[in-house]
C-alpha atoms as a PDB file:
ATOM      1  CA  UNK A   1    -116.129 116.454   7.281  1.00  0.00           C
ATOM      2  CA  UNK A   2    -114.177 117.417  10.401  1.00  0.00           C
ATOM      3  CA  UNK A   3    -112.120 115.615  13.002  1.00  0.00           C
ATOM      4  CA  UNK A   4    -112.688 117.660  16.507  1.00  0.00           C
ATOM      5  CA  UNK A   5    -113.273 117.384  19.956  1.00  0.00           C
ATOM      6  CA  UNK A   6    -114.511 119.485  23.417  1.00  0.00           C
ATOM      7  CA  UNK A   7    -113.298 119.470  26.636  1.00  0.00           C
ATOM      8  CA  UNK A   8    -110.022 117.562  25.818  1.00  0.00           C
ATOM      9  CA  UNK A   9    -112.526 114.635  24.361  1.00  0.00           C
ATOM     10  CA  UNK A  10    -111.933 114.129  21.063  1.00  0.00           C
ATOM     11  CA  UNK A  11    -114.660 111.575  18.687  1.00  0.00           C
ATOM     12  CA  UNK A  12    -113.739 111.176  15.584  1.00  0.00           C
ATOM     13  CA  UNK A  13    -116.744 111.562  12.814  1.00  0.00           C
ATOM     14  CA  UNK A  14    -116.827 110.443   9.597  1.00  0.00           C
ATOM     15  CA  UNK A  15    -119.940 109.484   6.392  1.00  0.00           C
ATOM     16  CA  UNK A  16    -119.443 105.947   4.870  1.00  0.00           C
ATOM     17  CA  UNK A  17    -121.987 105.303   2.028  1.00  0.00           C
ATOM     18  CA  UNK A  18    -122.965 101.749   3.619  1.00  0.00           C
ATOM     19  CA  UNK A  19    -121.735  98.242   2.230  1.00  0.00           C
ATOM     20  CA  UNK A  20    -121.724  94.623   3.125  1.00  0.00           C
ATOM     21  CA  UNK A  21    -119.006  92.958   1.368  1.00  0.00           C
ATOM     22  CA  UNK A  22    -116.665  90.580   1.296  1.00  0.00           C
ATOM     23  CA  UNK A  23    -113.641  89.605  -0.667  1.00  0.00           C
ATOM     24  CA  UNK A  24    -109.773  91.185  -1.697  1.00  0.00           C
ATOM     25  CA  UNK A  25    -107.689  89.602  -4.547  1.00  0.00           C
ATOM     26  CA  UNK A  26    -108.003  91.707  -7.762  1.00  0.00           C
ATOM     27  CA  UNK A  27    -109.016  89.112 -10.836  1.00  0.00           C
ATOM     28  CA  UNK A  28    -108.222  91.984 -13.966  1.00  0.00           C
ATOM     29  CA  UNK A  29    -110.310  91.371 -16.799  1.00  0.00           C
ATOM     30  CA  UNK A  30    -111.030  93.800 -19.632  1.00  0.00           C
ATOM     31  CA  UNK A  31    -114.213  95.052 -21.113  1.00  0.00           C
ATOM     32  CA  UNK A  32    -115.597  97.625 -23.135  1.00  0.00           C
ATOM     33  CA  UNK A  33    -118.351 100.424 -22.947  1.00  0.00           C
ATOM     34  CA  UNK A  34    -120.114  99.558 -26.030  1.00  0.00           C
ATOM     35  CA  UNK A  35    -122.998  97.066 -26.319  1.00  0.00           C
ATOM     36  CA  UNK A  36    -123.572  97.379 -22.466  1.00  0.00           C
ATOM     37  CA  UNK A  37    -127.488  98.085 -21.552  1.00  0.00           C
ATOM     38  CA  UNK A  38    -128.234 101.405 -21.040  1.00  0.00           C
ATOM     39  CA  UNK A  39    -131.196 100.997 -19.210  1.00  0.00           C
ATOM     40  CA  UNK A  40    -132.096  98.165 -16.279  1.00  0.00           C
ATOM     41  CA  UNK A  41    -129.650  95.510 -14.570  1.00  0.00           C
ATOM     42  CA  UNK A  42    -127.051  94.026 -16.811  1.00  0.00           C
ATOM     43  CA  UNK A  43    -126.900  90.304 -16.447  1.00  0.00           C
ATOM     44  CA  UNK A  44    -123.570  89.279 -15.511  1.00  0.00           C
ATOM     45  CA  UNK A  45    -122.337  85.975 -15.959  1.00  0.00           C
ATOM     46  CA  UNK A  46    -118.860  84.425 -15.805  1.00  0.00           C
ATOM     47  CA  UNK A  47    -118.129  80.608 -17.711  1.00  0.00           C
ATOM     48  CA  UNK A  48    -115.608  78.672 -18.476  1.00  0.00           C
ATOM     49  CA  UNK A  49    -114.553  79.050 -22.601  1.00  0.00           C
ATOM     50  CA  UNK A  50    -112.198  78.255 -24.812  1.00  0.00           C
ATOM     51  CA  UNK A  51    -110.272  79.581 -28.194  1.00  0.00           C
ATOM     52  CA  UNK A  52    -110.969  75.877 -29.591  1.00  0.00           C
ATOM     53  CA  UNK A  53    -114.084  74.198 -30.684  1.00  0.00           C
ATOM     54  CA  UNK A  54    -115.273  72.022 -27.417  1.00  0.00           C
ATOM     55  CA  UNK A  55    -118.380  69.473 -27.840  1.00  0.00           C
ATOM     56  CA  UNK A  56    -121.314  70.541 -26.227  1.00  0.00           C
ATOM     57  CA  UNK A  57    -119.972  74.239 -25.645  1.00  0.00           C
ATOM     58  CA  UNK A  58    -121.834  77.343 -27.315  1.00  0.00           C
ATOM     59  CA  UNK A  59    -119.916  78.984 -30.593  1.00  0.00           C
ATOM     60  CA  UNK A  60    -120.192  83.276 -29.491  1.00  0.00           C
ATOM     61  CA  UNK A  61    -118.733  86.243 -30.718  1.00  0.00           C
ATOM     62  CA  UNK A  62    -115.364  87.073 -28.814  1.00  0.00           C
ATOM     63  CA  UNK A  63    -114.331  90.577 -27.774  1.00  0.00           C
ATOM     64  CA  UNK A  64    -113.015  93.229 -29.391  1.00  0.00           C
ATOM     65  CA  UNK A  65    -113.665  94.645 -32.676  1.00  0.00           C
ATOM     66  CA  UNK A  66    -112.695  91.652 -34.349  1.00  0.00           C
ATOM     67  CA  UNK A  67    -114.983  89.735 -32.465  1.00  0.00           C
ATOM     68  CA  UNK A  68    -113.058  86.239 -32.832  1.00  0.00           C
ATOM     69  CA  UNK A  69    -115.247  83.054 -31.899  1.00  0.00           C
ATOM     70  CA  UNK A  70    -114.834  81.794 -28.730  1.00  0.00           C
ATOM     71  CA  UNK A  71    -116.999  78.500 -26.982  1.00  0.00           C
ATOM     72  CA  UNK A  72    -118.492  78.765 -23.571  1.00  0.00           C
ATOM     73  CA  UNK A  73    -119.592  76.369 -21.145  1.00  0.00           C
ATOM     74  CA  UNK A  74    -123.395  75.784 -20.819  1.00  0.00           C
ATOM     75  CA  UNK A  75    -122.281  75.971 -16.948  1.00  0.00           C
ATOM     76  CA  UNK A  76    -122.817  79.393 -15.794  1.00  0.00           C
ATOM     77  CA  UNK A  77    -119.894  79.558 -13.276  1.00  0.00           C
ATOM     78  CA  UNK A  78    -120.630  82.931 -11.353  1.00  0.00           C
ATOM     79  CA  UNK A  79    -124.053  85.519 -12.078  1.00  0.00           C
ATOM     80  CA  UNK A  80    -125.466  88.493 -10.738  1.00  0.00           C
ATOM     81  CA  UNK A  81    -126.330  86.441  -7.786  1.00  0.00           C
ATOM     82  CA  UNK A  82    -122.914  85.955  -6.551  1.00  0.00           C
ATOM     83  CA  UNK A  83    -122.463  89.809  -6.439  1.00  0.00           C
ATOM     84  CA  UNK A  84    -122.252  91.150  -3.645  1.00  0.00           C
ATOM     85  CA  UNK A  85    -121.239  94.793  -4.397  1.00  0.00           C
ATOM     86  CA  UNK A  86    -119.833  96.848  -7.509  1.00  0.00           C
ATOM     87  CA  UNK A  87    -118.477 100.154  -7.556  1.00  0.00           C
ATOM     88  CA  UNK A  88    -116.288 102.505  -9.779  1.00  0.00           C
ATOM     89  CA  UNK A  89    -112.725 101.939  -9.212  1.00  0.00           C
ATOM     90  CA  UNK A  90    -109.132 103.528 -10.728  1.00  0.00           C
ATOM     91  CA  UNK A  91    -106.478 101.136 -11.817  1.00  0.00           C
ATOM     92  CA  UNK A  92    -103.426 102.513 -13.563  1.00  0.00           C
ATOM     93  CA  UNK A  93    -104.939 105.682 -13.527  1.00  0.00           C
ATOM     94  CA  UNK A  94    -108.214 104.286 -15.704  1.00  0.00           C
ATOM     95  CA  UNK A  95    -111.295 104.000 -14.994  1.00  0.00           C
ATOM     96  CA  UNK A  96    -112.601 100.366 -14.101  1.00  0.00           C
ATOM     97  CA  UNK A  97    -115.607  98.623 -12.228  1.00  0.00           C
ATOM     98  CA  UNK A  98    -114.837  96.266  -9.453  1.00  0.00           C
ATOM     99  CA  UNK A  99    -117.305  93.695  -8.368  1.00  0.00           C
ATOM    100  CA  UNK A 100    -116.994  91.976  -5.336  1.00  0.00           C
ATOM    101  CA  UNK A 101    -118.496  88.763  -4.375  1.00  0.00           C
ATOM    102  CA  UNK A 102    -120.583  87.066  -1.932  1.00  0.00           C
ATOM    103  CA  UNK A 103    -118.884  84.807   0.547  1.00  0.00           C
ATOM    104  CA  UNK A 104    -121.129  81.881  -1.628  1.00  0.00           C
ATOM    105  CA  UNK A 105    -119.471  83.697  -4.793  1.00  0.00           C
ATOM    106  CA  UNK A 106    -116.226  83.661  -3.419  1.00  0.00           C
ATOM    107  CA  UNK A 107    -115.744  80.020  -2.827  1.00  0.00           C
ATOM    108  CA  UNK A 108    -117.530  79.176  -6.205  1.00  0.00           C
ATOM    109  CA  UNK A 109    -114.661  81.082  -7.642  1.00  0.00           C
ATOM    110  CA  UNK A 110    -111.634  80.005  -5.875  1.00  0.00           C
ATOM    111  CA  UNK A 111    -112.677  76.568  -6.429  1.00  0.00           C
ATOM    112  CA  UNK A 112    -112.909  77.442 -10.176  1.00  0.00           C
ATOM    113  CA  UNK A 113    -110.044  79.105 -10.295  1.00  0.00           C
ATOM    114  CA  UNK A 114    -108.469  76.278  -8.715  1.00  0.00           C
ATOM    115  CA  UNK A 115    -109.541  73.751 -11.141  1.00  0.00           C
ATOM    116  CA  UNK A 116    -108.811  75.722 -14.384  1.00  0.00           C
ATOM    117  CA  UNK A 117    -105.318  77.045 -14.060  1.00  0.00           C
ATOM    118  CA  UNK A 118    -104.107  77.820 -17.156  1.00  0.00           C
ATOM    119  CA  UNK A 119    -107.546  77.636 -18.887  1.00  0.00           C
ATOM    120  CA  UNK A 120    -109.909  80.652 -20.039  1.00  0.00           C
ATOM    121  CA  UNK A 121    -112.660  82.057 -18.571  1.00  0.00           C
ATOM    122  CA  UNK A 122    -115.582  84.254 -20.602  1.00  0.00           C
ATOM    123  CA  UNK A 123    -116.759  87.552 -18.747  1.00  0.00           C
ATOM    124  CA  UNK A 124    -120.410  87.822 -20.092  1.00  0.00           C
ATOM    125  CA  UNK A 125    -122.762  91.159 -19.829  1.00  0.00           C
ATOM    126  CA  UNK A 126    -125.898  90.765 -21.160  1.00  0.00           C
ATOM    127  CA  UNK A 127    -125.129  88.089 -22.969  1.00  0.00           C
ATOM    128  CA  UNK A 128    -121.982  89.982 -25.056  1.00  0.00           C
ATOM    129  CA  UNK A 129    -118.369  88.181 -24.354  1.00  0.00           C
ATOM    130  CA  UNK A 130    -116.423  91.327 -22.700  1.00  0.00           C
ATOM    131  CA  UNK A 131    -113.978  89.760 -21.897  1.00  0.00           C
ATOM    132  CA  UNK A 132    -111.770  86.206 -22.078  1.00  0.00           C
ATOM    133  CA  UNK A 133    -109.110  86.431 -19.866  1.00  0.00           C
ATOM    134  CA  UNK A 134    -106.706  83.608 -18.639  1.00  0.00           C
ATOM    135  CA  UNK A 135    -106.497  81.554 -15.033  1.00  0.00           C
ATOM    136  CA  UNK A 136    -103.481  81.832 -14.313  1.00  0.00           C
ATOM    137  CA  UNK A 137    -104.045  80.759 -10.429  1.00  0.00           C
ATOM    138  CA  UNK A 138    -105.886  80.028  -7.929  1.00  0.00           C
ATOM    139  CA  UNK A 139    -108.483  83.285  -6.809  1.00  0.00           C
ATOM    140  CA  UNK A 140    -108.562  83.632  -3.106  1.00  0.00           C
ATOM    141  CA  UNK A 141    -111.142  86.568  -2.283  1.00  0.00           C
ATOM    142  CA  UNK A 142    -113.068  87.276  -5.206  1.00  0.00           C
ATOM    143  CA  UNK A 143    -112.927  90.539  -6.566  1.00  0.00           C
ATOM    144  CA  UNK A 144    -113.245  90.795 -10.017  1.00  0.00           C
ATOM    145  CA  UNK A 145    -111.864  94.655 -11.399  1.00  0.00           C
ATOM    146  CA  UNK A 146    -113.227  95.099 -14.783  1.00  0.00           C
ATOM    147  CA  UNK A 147    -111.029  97.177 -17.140  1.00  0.00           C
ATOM    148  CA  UNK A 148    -112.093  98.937 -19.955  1.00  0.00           C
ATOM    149  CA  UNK A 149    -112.311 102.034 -22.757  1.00  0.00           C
ATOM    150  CA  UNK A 150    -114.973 104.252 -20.805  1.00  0.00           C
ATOM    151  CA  UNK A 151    -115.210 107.253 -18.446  1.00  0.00           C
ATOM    152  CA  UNK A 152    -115.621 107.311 -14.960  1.00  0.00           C
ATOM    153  CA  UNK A 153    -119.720 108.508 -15.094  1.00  0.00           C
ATOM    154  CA  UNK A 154    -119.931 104.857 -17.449  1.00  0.00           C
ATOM    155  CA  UNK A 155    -118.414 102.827 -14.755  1.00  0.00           C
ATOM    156  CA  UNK A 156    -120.989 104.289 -11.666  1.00  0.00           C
ATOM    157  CA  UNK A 157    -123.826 103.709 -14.055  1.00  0.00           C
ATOM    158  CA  UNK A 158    -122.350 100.218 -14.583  1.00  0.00           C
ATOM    159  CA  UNK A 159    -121.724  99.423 -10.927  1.00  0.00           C
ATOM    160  CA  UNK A 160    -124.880 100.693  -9.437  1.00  0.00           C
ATOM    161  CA  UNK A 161    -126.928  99.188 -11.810  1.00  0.00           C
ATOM    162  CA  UNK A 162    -124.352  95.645 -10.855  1.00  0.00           C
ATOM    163  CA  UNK A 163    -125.349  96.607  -7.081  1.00  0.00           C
ATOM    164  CA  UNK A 164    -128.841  96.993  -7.125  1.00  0.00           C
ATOM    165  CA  UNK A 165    -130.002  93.502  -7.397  1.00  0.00           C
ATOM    166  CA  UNK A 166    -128.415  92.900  -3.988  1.00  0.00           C
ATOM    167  CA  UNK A 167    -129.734  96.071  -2.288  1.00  0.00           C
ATOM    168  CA  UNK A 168    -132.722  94.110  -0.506  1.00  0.00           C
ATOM    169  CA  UNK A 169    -130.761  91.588   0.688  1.00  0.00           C
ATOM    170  CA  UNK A 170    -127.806  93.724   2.130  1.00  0.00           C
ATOM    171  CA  UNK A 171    -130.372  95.620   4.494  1.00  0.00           C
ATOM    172  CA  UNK A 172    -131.272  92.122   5.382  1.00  0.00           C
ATOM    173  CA  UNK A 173    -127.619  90.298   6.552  1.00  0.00           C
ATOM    174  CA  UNK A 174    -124.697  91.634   8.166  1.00  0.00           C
ATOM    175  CA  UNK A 175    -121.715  90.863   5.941  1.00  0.00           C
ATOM    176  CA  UNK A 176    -118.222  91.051   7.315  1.00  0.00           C
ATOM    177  CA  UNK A 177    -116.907  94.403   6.573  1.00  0.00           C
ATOM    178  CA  UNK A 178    -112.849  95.586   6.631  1.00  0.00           C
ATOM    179  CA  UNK A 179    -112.502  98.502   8.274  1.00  0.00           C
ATOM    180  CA  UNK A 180    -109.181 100.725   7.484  1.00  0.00           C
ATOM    181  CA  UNK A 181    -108.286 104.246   8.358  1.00  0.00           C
ATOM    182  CA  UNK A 182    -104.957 105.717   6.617  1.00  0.00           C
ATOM    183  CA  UNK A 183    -103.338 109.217   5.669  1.00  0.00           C
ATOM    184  CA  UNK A 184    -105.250 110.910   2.466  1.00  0.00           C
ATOM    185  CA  UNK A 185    -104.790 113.688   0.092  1.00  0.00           C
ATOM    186  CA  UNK A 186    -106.645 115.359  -2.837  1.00  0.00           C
ATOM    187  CA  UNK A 187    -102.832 116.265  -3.864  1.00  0.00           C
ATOM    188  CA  UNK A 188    -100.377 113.435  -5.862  1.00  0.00           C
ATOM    189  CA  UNK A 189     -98.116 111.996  -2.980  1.00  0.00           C
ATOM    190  CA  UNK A 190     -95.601 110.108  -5.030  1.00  0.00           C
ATOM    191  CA  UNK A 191     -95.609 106.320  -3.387  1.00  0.00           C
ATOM    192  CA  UNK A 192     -99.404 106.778  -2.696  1.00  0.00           C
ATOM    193  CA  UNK A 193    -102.562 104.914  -4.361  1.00  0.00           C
ATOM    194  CA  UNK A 194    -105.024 106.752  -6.275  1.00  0.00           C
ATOM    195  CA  UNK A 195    -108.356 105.679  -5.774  1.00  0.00           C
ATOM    196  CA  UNK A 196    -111.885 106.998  -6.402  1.00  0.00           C
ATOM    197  CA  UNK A 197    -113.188 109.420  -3.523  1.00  0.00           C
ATOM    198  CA  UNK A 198    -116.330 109.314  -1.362  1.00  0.00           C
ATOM    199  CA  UNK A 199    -119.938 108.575  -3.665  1.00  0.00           C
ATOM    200  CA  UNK A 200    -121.698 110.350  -5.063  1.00  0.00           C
ATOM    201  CA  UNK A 201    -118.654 112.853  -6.830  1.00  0.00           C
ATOM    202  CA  UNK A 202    -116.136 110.342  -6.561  1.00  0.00           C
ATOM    203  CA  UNK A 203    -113.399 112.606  -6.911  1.00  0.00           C
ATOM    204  CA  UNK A 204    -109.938 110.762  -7.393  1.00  0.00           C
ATOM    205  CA  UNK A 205    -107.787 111.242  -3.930  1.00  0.00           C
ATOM    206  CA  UNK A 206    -104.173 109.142  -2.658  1.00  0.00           C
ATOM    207  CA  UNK A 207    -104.195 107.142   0.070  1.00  0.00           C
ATOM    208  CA  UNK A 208    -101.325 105.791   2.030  1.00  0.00           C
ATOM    209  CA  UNK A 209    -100.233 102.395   1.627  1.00  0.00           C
ATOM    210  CA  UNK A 210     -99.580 102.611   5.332  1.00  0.00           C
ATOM    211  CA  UNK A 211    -102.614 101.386   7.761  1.00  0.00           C
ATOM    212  CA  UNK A 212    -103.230 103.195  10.896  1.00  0.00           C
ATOM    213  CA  UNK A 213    -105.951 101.481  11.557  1.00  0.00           C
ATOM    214  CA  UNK A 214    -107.970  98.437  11.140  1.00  0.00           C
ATOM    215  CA  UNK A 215    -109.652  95.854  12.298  1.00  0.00           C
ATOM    216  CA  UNK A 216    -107.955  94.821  14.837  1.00  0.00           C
ATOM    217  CA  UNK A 217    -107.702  97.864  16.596  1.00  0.00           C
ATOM    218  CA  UNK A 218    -111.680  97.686  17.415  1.00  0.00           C
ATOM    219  CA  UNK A 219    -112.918  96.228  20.871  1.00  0.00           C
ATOM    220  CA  UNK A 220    -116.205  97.290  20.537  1.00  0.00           C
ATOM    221  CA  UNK A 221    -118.768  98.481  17.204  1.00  0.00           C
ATOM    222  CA  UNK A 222    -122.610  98.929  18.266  1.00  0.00           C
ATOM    223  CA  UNK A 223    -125.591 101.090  17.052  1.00  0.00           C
ATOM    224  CA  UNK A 224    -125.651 104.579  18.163  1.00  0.00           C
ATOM    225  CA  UNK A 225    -127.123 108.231  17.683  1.00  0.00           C
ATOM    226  CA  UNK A 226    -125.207 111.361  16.723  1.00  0.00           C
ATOM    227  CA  UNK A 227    -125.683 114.291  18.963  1.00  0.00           C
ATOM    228  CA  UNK A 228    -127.672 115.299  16.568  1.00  0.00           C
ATOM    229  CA  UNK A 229    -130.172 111.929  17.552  1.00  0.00           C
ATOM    230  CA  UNK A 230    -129.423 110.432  13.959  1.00  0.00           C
ATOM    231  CA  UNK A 231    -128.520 106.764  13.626  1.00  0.00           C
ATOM    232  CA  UNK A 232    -124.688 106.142  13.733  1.00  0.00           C
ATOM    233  CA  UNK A 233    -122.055 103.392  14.477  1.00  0.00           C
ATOM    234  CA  UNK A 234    -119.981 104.040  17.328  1.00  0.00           C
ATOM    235  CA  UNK A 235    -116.678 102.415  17.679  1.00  0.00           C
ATOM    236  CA  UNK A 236    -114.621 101.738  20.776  1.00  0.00           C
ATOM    237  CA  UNK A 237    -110.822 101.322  19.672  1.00  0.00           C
ATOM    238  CA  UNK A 238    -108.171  98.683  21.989  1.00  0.00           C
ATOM    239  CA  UNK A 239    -105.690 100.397  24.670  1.00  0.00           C
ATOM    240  CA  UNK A 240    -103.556 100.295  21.130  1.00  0.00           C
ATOM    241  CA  UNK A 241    -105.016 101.281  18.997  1.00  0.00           C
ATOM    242  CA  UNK A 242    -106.273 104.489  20.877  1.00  0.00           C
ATOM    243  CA  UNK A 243    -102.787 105.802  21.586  1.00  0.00           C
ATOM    244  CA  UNK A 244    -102.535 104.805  17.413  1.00  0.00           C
ATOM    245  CA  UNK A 245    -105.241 107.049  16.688  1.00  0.00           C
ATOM    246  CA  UNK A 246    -103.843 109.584  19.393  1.00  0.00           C
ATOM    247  CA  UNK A 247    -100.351 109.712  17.606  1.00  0.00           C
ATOM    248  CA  UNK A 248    -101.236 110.035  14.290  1.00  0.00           C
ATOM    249  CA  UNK A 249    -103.592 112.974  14.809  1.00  0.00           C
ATOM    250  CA  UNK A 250    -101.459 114.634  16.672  1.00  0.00           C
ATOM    251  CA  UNK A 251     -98.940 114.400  14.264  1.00  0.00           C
ATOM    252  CA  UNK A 252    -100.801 115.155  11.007  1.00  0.00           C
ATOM    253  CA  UNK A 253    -102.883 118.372  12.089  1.00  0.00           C
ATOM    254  CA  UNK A 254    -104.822 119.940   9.212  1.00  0.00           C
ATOM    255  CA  UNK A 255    -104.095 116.834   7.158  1.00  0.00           C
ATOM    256  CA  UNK A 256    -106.483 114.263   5.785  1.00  0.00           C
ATOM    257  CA  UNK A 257    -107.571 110.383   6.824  1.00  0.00           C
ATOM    258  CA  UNK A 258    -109.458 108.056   4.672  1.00  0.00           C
ATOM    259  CA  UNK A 259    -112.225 105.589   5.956  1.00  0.00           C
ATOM    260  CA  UNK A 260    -111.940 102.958   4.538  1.00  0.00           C
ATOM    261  CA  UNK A 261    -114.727  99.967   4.130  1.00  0.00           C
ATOM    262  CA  UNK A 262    -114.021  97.184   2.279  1.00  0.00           C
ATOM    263  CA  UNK A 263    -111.347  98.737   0.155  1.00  0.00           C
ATOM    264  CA  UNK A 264    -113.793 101.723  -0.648  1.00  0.00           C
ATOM    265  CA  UNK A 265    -112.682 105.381   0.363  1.00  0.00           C
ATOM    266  CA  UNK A 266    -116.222 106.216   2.605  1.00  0.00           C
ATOM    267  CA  UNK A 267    -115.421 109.875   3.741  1.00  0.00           C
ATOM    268  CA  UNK A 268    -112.102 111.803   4.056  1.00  0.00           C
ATOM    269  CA  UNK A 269    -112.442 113.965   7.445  1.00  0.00           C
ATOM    270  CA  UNK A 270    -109.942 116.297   8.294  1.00  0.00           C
ATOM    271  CA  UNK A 271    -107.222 116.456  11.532  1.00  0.00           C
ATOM    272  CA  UNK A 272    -108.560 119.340  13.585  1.00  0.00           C
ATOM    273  CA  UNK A 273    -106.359 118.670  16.233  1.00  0.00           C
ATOM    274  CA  UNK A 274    -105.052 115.496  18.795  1.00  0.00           C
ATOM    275  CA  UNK A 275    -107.811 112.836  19.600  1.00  0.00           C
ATOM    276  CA  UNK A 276    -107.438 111.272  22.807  1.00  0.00           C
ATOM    277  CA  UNK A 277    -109.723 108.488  24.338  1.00  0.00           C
ATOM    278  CA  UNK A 278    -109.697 106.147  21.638  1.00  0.00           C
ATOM    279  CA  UNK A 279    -113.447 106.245  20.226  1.00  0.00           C
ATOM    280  CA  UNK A 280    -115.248 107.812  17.065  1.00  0.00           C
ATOM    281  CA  UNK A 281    -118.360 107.173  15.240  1.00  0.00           C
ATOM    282  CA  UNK A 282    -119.478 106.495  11.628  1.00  0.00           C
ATOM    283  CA  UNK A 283    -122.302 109.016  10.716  1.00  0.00           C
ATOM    284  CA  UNK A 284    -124.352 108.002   7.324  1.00  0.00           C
ATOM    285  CA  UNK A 285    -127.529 108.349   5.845  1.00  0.00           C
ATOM    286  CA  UNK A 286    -128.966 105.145   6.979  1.00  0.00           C
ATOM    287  CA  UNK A 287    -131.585 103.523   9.686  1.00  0.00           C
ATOM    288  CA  UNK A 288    -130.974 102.641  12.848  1.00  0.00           C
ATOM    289  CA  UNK A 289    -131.348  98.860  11.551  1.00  0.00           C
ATOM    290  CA  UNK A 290    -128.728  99.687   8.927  1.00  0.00           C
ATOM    291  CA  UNK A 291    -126.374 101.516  11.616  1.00  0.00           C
ATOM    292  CA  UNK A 292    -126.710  97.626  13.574  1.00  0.00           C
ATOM    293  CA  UNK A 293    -125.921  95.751  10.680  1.00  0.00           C
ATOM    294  CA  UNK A 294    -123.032  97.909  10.075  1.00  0.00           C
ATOM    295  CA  UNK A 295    -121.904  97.722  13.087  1.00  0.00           C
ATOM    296  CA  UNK A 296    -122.209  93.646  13.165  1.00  0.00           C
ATOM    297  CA  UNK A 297    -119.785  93.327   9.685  1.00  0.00           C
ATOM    298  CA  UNK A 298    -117.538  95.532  11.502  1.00  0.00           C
ATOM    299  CA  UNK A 299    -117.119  93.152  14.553  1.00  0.00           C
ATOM    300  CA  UNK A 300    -117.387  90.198  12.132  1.00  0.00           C
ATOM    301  CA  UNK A 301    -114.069  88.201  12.156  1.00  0.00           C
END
């Protein structure tokens, strides 16, 4: 996609693949492709467990080849229920699936979290231990990254078939959505995070770990149509964050911006030239219902 303008009136257009989530701290965990199901929804689950026999607790094979026993709580702490969204991440340049949570999920786990320092807690997919990884604090924002031995096509078909329970219900609410726009390339830029690109190829890209936009640089996000009469968000930026937008086009011509939506690259337009006037729009393959909600999270503090 482009960045470019007429008449000295510059709107900046970009294609998010839609999402209502919530939800930032990075939980690791580990897990591995094998034993997963290849077909349906895996059922997640997250419990409390332990290396040592507890009363009352369940006796399952542990991770790993050497499957070790581990005990898990009959309390199912977290489920598929609590997810709000999954998709295929990068972390130290391997492939991973990070979930995030409902705002529900996300208090269920901080309070866990909270209450367990120091203890163990069993990552469960269809009813195989992937993972037993420690609490070492208290989990503000609930997202759990999910690390493991498999290629990047495993962890899409692993976090779309995560997501899809929750597709009905995320055309339904408006979820508060973080919105982020900062310098990309498709080239290493040493400094610079490598993170999966735009669905479906999600070719690997950097992104500056300097924000030029966010949030707070919105006055105004409301339903709108594309000049070509499709459903889009358009976004009104502040006095500030206009002249932002203004001096970091004009001073990165023919270079590349990420959108970002909750931590997920969403398109990667290009510079064409200086944007003045301080106001874009998000163009998608979605509804005009979809294009409200959107637009909602967006404003959603």
């Amino acid at each position: 996609m482009t960045i470019c303008g007429q008449h000295g009136k510059r709107r900046l257009h970009f294609h998010p693949v839609l999402v209502f989530t919530v939800l930032a701290v990075i939980f690791t965990t580990a897990l591995t492709a094998a034993g997963l199901s290849q077909t349906g929804k895996p059922k997640f689950e997250a419990r409390l467990a332990s290396h040592e026999k507890v009363e009352g607790w369940q006796s399952v094979p542990g991770p790993g080849p050497e499957k070790a026993p581990v005990w898990i709580s009959p309390e199912v702490a977290l489920t598929n229920r609590d997810v709000s969204r999954a998709y295929a991440g990068i972390h130290e340049s391997k492939p991973c699936v990070k979930v995030k949570l409902t705002e529900d999920g996300a208090l269920k786990f901080a309070r866990l979290t909270k209450s367990h320092v120091g203890e163990f807690l069993a990552v469960i997919l269809d009813g195989r231990v992937t993972a037993v990884p420690k609490i070492k604090e208290k989990i503000t924002g609930g997202e759990v990254m999910i690390l493991g031995n498999f290629t990047e096509k495993e962890t899409r078909s692993i976090a779309l078939a995560l997501s899809s329970l929750q597709t009905e219900k995320l055309t339904i609410e408006p979820r508060k959505i973080n919105f982020e726009l900062r310098l990309a390339s498709y080239q290493k830029v040493e400094g610079w995070e490598r993170v999966p690109g735009p669905e479906p190829q999600n070719i690997p890209l950097w992104i500056s770990p300097e924000v030029a936009l966010s949030k707070r640089d919105i006055t105004r996000a409301y339903a709108d149509r594309s000049s070509e009469g499709k459903p889009c968000v358009g976004i009104i930026l502040t006095e500030d964050g206009g002249l932002k937008l203004a001096r970091l086009t004009k001073s990165h011509i023919g270079e590349s911006v990420a959108i970002i939506l909750d931590g997920r690259v969403s398109s990667i337009p290009k510079i064409m030239g200086e944007i003045t006037g301080g106001r874009a729009q998000i163009h998608g393959i979605f509804t005009e219902e979809e294009a409200g909600l959107l637009a909602k999270g967006i404003m959603m503090k």
